[in-house]
N, C-alpha and C. Protein backbone atom coordinates (compact mmCIF):
# COMPACT_ATOMS: atom_id res chain seq x y z
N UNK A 1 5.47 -49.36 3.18
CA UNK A 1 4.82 -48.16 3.69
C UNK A 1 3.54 -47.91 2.87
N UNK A 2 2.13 -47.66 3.74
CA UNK A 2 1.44 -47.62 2.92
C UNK A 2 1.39 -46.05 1.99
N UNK A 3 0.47 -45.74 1.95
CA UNK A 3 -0.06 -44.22 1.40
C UNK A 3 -0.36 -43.30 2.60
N UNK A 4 -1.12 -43.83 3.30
CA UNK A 4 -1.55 -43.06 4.65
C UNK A 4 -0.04 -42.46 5.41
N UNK A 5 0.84 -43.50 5.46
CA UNK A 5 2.00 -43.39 6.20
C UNK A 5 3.18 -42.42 5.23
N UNK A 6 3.01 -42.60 3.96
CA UNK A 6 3.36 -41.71 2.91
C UNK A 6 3.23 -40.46 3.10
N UNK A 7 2.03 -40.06 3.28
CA UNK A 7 1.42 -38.47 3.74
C UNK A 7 1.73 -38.46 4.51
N UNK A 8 1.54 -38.84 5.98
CA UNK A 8 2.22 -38.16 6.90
C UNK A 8 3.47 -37.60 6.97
N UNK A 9 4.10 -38.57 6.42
CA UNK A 9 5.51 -38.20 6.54
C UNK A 9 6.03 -37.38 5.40
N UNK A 10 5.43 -37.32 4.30
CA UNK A 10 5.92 -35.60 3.97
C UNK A 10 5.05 -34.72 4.35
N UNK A 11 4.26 -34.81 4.89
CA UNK A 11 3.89 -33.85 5.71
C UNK A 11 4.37 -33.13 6.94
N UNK A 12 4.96 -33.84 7.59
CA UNK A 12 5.99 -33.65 8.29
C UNK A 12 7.11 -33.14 8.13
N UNK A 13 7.38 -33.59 7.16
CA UNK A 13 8.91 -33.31 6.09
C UNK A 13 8.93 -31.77 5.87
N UNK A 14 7.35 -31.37 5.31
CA UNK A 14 7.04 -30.17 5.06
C UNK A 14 7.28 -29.28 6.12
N UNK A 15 6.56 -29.62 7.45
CA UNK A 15 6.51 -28.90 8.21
C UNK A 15 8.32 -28.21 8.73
N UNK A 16 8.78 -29.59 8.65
CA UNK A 16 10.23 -29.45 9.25
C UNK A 16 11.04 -28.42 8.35
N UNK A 17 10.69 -28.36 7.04
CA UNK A 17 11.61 -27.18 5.51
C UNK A 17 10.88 -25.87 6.21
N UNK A 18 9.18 -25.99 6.43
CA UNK A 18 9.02 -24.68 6.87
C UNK A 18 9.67 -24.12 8.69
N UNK A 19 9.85 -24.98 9.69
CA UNK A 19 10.43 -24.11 10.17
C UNK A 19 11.76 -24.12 10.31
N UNK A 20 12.57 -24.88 9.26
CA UNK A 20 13.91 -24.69 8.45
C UNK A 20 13.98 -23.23 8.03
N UNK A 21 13.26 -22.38 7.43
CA UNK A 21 13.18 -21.95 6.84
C UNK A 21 12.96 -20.47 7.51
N UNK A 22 12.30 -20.37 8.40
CA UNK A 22 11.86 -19.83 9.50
C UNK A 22 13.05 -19.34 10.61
N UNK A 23 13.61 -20.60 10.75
CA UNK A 23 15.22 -20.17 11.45
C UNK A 23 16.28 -19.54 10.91
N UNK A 24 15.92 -19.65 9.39
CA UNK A 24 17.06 -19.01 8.51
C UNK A 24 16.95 -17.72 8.57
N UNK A 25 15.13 -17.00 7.95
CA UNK A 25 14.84 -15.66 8.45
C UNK A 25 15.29 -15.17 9.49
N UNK A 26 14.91 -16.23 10.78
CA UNK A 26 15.85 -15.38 11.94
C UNK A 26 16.90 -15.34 12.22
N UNK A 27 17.62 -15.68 11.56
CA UNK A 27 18.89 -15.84 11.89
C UNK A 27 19.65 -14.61 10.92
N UNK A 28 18.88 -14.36 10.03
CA UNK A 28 19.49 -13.05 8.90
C UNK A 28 19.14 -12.00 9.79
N UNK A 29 18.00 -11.70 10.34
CA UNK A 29 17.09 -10.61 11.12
C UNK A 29 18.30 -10.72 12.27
N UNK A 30 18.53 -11.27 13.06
CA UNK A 30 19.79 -11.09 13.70
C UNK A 30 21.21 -11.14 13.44
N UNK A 31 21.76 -11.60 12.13
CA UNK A 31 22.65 -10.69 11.90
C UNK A 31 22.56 -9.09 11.66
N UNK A 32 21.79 -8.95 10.87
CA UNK A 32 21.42 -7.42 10.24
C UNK A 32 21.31 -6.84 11.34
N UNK A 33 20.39 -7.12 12.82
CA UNK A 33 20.83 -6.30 14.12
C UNK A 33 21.89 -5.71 14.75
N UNK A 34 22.92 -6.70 14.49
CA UNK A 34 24.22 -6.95 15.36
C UNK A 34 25.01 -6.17 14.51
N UNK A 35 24.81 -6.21 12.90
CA UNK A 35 25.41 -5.46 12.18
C UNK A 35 25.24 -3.97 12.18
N UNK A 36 23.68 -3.50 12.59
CA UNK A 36 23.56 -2.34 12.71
C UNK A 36 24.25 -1.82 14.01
N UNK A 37 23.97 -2.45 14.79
CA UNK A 37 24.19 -2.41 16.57
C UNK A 37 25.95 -2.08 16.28
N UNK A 38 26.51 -3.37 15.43
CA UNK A 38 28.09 -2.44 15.52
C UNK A 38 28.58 -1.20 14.64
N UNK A 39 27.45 -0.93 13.29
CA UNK A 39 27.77 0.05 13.20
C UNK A 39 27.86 1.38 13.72
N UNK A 40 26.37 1.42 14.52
CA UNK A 40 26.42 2.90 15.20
C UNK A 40 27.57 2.84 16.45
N UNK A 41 27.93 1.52 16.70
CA UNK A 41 29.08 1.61 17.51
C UNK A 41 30.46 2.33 17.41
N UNK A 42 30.47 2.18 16.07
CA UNK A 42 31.91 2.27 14.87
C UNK A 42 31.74 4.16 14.64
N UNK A 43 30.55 4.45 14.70
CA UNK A 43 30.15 6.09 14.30
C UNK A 43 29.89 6.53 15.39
N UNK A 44 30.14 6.07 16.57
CA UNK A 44 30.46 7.01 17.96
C UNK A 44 31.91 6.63 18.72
């Protein structure tokens, strides 16, 4: 593999941790919804 082919591919690599990373945020942002959503459920 040269160098050229080197970079790309953690570059790529990169890209893939950031929207790794990205899905994780959303995925907390929708628990914390569902969690609110059943609490006011629980208080009516």
């Amino acid at each position: 593999m040269n160098k050229a082919e080197q970079a790309e591919r953690e570059a790529t690599n990169q890209e893939i941790v950031e929207q790794l990373v990205q899905i994780a945020y959303d995925a907390v942002a929708v628990e914390l919804s569902c969690q609110s959503l059943l609490d006011r459920i629980a208080v009516n």
